[in-house]
Every structure is written in structure tokens, then in C-alpha cells.
N, C-alpha and C. Protein backbone atom coordinates (compact mmCIF):
# COMPACT_ATOMS: atom_id res chain seq x y z
N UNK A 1 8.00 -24.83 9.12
CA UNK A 1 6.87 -25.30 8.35
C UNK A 1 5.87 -24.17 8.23
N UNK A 2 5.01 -24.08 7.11
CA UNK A 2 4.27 -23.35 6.48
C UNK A 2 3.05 -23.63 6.43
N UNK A 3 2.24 -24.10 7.10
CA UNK A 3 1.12 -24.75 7.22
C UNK A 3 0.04 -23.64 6.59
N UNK A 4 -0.82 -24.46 5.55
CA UNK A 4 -1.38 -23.54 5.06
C UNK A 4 -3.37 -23.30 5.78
N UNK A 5 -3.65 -22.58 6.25
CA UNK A 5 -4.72 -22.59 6.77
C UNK A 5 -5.78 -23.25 5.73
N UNK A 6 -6.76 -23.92 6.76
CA UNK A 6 -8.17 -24.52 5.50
C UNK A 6 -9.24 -23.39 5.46
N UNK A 7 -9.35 -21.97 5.80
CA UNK A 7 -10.11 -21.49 5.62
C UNK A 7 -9.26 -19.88 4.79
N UNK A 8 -10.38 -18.51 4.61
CA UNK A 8 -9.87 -17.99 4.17
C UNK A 8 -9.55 -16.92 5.38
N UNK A 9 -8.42 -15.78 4.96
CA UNK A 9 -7.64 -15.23 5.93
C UNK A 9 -9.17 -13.62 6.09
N UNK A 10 -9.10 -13.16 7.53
CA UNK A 10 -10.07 -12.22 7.64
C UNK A 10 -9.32 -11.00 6.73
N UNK A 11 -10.13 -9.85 7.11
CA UNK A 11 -9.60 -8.42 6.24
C UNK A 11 -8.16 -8.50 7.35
N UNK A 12 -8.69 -8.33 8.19
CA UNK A 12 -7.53 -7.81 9.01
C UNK A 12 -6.05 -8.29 9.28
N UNK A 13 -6.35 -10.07 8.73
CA UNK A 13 -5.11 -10.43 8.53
C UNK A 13 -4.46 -10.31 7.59
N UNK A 14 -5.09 -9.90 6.09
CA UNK A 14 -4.37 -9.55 5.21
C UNK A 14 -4.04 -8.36 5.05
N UNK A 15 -4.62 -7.45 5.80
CA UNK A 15 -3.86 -6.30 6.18
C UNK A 15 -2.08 -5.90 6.67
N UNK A 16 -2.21 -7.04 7.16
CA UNK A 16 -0.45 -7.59 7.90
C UNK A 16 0.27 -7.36 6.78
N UNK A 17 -0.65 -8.11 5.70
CA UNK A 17 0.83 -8.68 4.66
C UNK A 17 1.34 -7.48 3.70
N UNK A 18 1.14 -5.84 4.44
CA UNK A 18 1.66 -4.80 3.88
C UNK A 18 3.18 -5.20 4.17
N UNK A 19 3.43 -5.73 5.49
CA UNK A 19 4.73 -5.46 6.02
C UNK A 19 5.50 -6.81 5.67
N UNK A 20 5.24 -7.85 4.92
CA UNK A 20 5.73 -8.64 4.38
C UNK A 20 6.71 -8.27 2.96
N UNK A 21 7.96 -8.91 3.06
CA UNK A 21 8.60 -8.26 2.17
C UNK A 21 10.41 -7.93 2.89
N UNK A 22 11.10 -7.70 2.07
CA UNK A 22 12.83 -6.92 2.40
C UNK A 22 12.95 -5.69 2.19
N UNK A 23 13.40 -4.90 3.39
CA UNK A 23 13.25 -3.48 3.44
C UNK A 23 14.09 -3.11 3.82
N UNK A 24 14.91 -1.74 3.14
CA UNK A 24 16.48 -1.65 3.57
C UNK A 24 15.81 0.04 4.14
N UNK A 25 15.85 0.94 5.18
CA UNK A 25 15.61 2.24 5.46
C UNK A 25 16.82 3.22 5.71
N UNK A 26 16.74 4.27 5.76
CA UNK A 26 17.49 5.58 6.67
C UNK A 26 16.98 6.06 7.64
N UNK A 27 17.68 5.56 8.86
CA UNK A 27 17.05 5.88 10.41
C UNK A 27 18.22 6.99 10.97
N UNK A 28 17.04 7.85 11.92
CA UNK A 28 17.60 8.56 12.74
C UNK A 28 17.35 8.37 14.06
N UNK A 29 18.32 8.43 15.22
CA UNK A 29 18.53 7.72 16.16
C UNK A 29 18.81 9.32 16.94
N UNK A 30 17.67 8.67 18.16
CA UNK A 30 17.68 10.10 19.32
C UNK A 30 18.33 9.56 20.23
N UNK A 31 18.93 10.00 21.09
CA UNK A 31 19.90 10.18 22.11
C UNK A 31 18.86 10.02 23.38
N UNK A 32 19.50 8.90 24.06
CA UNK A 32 18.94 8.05 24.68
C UNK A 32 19.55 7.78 25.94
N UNK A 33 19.03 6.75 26.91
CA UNK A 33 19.94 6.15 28.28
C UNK A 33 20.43 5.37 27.47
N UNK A 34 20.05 4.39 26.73
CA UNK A 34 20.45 3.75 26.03
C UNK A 34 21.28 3.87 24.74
N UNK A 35 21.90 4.77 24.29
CA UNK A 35 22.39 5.05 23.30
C UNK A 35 22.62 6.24 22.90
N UNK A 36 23.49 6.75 21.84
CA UNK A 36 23.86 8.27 21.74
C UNK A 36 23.05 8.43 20.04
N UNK A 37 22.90 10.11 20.03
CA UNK A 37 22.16 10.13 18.59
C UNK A 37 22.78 10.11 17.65
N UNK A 38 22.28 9.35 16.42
CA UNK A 38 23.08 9.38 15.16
C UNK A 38 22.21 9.10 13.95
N UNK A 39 22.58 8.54 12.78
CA UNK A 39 22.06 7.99 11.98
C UNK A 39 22.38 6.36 11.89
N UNK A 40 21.89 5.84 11.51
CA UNK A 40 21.85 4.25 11.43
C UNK A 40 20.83 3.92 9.93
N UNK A 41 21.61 2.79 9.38
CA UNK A 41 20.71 2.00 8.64
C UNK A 41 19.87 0.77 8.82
N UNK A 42 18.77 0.55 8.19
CA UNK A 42 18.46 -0.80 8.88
C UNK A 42 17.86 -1.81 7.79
N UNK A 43 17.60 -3.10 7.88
CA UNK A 43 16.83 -3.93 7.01
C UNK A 43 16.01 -4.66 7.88
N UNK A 44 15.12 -4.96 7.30
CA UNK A 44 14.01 -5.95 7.86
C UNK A 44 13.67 -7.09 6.89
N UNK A 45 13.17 -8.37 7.26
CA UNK A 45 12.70 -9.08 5.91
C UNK A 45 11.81 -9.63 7.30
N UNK A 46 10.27 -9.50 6.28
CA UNK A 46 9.50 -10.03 7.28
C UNK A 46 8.86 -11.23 5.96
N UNK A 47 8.39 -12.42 6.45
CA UNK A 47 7.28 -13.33 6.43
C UNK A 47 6.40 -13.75 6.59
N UNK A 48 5.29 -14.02 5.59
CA UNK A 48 4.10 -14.41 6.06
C UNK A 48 4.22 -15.84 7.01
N UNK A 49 3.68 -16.01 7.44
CA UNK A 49 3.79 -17.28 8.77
C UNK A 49 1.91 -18.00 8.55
N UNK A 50 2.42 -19.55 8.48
CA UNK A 50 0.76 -20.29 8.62
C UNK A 50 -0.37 -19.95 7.79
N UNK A 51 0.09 -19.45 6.46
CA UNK A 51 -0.62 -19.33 5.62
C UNK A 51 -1.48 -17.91 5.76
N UNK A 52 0.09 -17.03 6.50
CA UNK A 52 -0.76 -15.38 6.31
C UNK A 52 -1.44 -15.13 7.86
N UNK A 53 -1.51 -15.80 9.34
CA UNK A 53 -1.93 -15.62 10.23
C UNK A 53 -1.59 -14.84 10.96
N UNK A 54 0.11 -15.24 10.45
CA UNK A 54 1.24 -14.18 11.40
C UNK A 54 1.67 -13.50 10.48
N UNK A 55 2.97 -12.71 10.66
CA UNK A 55 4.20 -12.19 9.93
C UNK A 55 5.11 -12.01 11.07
N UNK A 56 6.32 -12.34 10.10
CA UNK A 56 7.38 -12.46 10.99
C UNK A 56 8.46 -11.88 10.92
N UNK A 57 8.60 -10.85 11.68
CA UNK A 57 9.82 -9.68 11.09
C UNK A 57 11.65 -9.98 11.54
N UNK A 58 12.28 -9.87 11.08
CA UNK A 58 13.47 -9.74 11.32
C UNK A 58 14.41 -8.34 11.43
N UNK A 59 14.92 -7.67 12.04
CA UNK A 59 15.05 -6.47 11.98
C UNK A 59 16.62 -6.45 12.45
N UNK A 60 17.43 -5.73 11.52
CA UNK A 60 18.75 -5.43 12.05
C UNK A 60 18.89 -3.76 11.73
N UNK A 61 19.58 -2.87 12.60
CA UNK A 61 20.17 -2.04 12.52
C UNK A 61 21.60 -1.85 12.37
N UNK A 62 21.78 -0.87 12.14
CA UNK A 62 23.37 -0.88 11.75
C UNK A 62 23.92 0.76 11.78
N UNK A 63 24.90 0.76 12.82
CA UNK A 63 25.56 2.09 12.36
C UNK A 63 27.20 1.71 12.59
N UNK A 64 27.53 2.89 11.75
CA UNK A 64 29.12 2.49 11.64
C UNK A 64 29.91 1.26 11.34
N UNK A 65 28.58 1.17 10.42
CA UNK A 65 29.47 -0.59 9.77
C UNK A 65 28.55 -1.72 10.81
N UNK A 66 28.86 -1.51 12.03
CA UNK A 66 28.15 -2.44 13.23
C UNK A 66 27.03 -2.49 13.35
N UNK A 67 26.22 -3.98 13.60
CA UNK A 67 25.06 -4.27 14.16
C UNK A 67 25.00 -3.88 15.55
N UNK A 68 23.43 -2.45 15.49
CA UNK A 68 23.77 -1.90 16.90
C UNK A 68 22.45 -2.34 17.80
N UNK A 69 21.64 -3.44 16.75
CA UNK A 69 20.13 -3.52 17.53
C UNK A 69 19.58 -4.19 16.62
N UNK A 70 19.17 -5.78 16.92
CA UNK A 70 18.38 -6.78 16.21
C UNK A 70 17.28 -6.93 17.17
N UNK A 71 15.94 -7.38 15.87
CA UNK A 71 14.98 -7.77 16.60
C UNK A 71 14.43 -9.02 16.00
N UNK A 72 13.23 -9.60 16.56
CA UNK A 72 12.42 -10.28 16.12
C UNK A 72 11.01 -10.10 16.95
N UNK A 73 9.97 -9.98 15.42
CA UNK A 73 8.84 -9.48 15.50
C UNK A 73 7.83 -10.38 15.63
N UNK A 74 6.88 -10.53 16.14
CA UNK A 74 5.78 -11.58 15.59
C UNK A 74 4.69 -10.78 16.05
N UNK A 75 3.83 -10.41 14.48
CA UNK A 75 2.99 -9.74 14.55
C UNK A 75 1.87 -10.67 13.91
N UNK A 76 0.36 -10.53 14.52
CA UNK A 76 -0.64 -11.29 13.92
C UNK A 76 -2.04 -10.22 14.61
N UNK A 77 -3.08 -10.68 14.25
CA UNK A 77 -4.96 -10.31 14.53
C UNK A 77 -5.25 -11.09 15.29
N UNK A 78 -5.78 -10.47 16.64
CA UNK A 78 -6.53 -11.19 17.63
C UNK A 78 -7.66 -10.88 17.51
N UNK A 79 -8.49 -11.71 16.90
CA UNK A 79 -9.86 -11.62 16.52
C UNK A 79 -10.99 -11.51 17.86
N UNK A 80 -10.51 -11.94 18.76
CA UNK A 80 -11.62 -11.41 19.72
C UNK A 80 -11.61 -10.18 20.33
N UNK A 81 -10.15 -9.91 20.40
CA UNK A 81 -10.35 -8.34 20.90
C UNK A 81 -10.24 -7.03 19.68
N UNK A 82 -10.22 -7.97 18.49
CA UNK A 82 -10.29 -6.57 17.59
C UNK A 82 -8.91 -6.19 17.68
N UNK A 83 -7.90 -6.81 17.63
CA UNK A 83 -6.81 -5.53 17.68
C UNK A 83 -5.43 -6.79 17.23
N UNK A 84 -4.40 -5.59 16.55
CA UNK A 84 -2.98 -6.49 16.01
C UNK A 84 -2.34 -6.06 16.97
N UNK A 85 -1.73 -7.54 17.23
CA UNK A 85 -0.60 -8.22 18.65
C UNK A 85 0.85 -7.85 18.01
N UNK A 86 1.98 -7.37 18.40
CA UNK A 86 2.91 -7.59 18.55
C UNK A 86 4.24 -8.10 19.66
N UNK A 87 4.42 -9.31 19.49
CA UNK A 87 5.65 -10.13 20.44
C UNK A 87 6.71 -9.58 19.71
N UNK A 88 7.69 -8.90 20.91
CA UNK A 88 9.27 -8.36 20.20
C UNK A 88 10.43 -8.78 21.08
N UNK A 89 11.29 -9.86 20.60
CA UNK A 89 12.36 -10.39 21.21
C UNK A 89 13.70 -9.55 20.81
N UNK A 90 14.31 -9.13 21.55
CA UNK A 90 15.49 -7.95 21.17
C UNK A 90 16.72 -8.13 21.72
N UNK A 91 17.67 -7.32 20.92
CA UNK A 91 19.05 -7.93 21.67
C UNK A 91 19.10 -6.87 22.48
N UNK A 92 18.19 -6.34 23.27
CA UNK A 92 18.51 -5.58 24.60
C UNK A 92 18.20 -6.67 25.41
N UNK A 93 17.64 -7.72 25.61
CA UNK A 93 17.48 -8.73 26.47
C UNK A 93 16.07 -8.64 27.21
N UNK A 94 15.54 -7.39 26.84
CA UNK A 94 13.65 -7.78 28.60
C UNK A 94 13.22 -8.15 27.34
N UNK A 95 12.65 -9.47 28.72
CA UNK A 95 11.73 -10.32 28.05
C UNK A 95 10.21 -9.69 28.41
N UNK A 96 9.72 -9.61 27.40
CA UNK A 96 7.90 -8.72 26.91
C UNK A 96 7.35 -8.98 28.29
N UNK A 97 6.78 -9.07 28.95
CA UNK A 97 5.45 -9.06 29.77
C UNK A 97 4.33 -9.45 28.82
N UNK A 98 4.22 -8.48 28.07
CA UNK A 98 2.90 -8.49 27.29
C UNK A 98 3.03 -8.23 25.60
N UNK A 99 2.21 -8.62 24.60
CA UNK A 99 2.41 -8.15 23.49
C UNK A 99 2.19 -6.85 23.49
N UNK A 100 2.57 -6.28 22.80
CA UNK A 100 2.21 -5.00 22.09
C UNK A 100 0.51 -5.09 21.20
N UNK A 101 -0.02 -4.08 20.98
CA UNK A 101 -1.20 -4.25 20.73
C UNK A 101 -1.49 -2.55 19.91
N UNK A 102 -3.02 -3.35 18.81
CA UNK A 102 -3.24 -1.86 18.54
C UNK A 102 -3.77 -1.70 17.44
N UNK A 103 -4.15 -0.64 16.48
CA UNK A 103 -5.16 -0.74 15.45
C UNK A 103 -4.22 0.31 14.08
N UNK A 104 -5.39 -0.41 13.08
CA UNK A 104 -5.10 0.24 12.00
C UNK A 104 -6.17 1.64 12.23
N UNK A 105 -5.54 3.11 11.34
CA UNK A 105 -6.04 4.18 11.44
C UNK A 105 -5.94 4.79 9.73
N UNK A 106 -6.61 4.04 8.78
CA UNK A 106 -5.97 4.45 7.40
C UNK A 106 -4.95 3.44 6.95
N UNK A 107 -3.56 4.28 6.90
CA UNK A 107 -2.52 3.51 6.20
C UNK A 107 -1.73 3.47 7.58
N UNK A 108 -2.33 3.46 8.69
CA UNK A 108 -1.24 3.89 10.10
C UNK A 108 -1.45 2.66 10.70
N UNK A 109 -0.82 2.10 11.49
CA UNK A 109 -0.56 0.82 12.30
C UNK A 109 -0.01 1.57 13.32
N UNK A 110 -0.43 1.68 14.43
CA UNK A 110 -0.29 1.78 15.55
C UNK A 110 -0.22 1.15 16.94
N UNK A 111 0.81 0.72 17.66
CA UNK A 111 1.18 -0.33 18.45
C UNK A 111 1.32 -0.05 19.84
N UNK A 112 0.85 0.05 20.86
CA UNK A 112 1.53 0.01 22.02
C UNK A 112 1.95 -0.74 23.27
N UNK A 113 2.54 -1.09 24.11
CA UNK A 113 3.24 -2.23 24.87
C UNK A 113 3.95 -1.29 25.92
N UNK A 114 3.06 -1.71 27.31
CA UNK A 114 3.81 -1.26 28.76
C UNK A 114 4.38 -2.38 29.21
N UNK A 115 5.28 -1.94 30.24
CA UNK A 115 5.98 -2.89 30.65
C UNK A 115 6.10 -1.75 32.46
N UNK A 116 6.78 -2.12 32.88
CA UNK A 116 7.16 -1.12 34.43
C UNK A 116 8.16 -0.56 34.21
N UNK A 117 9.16 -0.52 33.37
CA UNK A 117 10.09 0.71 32.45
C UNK A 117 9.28 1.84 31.79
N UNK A 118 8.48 1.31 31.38
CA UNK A 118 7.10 2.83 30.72
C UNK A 118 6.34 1.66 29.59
N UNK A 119 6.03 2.80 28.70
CA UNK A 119 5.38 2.34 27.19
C UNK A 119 6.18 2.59 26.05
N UNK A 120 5.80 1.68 25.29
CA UNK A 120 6.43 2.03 24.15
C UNK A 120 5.52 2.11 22.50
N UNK A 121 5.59 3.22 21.72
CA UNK A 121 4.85 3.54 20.38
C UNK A 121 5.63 3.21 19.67
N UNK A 122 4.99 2.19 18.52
CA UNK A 122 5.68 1.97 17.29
C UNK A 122 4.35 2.39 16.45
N UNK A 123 4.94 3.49 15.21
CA UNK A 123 3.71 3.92 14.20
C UNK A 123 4.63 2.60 12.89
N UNK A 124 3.09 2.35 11.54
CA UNK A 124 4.09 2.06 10.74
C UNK A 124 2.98 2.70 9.86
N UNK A 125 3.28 3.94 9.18
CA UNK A 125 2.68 4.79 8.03
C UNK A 125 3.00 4.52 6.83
N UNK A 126 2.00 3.71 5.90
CA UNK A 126 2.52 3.06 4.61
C UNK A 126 2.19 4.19 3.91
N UNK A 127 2.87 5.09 3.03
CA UNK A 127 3.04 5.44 1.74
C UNK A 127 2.59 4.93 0.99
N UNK A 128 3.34 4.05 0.23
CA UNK A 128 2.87 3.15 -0.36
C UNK A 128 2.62 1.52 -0.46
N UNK A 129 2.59 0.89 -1.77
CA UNK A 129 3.18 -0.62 -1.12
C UNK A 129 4.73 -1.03 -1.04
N UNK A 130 5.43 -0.02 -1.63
CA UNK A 130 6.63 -0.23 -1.73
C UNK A 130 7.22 0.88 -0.94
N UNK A 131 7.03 1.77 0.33
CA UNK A 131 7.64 2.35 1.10
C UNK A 131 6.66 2.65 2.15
N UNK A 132 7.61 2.77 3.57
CA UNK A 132 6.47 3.14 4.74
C UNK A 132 7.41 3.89 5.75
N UNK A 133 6.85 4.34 6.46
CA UNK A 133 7.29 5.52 7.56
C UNK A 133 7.65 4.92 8.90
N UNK A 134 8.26 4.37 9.86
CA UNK A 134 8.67 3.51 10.86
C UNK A 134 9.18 4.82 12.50
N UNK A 135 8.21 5.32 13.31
CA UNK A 135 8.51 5.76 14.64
C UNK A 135 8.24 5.38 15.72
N UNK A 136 9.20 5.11 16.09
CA UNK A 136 9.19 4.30 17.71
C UNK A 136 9.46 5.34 18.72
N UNK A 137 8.41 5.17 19.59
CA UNK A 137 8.80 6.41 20.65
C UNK A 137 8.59 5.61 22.16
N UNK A 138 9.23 6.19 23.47
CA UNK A 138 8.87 5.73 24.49
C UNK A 138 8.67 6.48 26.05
N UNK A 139 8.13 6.32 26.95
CA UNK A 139 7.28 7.12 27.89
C UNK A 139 8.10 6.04 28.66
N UNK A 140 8.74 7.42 29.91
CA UNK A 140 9.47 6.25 31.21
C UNK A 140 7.99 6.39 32.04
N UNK A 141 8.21 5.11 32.74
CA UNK A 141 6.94 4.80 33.77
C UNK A 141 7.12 6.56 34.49
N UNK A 142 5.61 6.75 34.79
CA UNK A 142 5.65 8.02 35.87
C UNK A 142 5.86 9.40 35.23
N UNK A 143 5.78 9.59 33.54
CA UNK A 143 5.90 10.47 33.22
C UNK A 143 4.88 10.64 32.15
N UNK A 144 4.94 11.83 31.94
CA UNK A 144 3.65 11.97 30.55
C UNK A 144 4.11 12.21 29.19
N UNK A 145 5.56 12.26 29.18
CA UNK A 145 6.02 13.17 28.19
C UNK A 145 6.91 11.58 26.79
N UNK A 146 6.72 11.87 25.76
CA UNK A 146 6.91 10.63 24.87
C UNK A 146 8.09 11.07 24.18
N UNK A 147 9.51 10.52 24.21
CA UNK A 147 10.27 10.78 23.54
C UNK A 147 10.60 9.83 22.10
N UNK A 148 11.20 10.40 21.27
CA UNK A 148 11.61 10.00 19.88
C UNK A 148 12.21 9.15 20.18
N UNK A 149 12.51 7.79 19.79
CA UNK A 149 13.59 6.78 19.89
C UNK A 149 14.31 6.54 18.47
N UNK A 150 13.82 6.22 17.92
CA UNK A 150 14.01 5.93 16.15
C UNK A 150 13.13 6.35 15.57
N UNK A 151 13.11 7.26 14.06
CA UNK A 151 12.29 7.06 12.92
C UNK A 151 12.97 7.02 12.03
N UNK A 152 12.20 5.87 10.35
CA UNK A 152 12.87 6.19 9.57
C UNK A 152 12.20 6.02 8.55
N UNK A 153 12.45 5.90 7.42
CA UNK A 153 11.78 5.77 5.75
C UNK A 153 12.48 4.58 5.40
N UNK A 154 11.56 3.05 5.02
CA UNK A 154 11.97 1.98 4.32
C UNK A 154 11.87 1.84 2.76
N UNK A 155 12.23 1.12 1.94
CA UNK A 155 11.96 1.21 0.81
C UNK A 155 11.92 -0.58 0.15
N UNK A 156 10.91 -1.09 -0.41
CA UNK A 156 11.26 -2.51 -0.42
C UNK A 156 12.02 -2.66 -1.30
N UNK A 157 12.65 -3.81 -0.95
CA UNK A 157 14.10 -4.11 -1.44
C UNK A 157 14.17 -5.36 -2.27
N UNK A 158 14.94 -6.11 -3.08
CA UNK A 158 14.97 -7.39 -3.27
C UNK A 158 15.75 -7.92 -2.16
N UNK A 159 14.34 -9.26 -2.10
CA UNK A 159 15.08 -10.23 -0.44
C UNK A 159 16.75 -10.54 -0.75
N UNK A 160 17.41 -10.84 -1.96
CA UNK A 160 18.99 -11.37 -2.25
C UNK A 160 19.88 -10.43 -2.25
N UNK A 161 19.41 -8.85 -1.59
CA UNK A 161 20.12 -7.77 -1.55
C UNK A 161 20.10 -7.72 0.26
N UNK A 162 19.62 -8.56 0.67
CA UNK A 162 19.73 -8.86 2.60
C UNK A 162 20.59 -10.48 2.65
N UNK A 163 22.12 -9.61 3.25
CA UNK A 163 22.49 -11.07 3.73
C UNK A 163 22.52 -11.18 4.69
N UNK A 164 22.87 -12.49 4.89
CA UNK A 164 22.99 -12.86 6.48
C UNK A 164 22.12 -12.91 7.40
N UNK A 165 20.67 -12.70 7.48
CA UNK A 165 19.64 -12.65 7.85
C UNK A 165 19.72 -14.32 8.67
């Protein structure tokens, strides 16, 4: 359900609805504990949620034909602390501790989320309205140094060109 709010949405929540939309990218994938480096493709189709409060991302990757890493996003504005929340459920399995959190800088969305594994940076640099810049980087607990995990370039897509979602 879609419940439509009775009032109007702040700046900051309609700020979200950049990332609303079907987005097919070209990702490059760093070599990891978790994984070896390569290229991968990915799609996302995110939704506005409650009349624009939330958005709600869906995220699959793909290399070699195979789904190598799904997510689900729930991103929204926490109006008392000033700052956009992200909840990320993943098929690596840890469950969040905490949202992710963090501010707009321009066209930059900037996110971060510790956990006792380290931190983790997600940038999302819009270009335009129809393409944006996507780097995820992460810091093991106890170190200073931030490695590359994924970046890539999206391009919006028509939603009936994402199946299986």
C-alpha cells in the first residue's frame, strides 16, 4: 500500500526522489575477502514509498550471467537529526546494527554505516537526472585506510527492460 501523506513532502524528501526510477550500470568490482575483481553489471529499480517519505531500492548485480549480490534499500529524511537514513538488507546475510546515515553535498549523497566489521561509504554523484555515479568503499574496524569495493555509472532505464525484480 501507497498511502499518500496529508501534508506536503520537505526539500529534503524530495531530494530522494533523484534515485527513484530503473537503472541498468557498468560496475567494477575490487578484489576483496569477499570476492575476486572483475566487472559486473547491475540494475536497480527503486520506489517512491508513502507518498515520497521513503524510497525503496532494489538492487541486483550480476557477473557472468549470475546474480552475484542483491540488495534491498530503504532510504528516507530524518528530520530531527538533519540527515538521510539508509536500512540495507543483503544477500551477504549481517543484519544492520544501525542505518546508514548522511548528507547531501551538491549533487553528492553521501552515506555512512559502522558496524564492528568497520564502516562502510556509499557516494551517489548525480550527473544528471538520467545518470549518476555509484562508490561504495569500506574501512576494516582498526584501520584508517578505505578500500574500493564497487563503483559504477547508471543510466535510467525503462522499468519493462528489468525483469524479474
Amino acid at each position: 500500500m501507497n498511502a499518500a501523506p496529508s501534508f506536503s513532502l520537505s526539500a529534503d524528501h524530495q531530494r530522494l526522489q533523484a534515485l527513484v526510477g530503473a537503472w541498468r550500470g557498468e560496475e567494477e568490482v575490487s578484489a576483496t575477502k569477499w570476492t575476486a575483481a572483475g566487472a559486473a553489471t547491475a540494475e536497480v529499480l527503486a520506489e517512491a514509498e508513502f507518498g515520497g517519505l521513503f524510497v525503496v531500492q532494489r538492487y541486483r548485480q550480476s557477473r557472468d550471467g549470475t546474480v552475484s549480490f542483491a540488495s534491498h534499500n530503504v532510504l528516507g529524511f530524518d528530520q530531527q537529526d538533519s540527515v538521510v537514513t539508509m536500512h540495507q538488507f543483503d544477500s551477504m546475510g549481517f543484519v544492520p546494527a544501525a542505518s546508514a546515515t548522511g548528507t547531501w553535498g551538491g549533487n553528492t549523497l553521501t552515506l555512512l554505516r559502522s558496524s564492528p566489521r568497520g564502516s562502510a561509504r556509499v557516494t551517489y554523484d548525480f550527473d544528471s537526472n538520467d545518470s549518476y555515479r555509484m562508490r561504495l568503499q569500506f574501512q576494516a574496524a582498526g584501520s584508517d585506510a578505505w578500500q574500493d569495493m564497487v563503483s559504477g555509472v547508471y543510466s535510467r532505464v525503462s522499468p519493462s527492460s528489468i525483469n524479474d525484480f
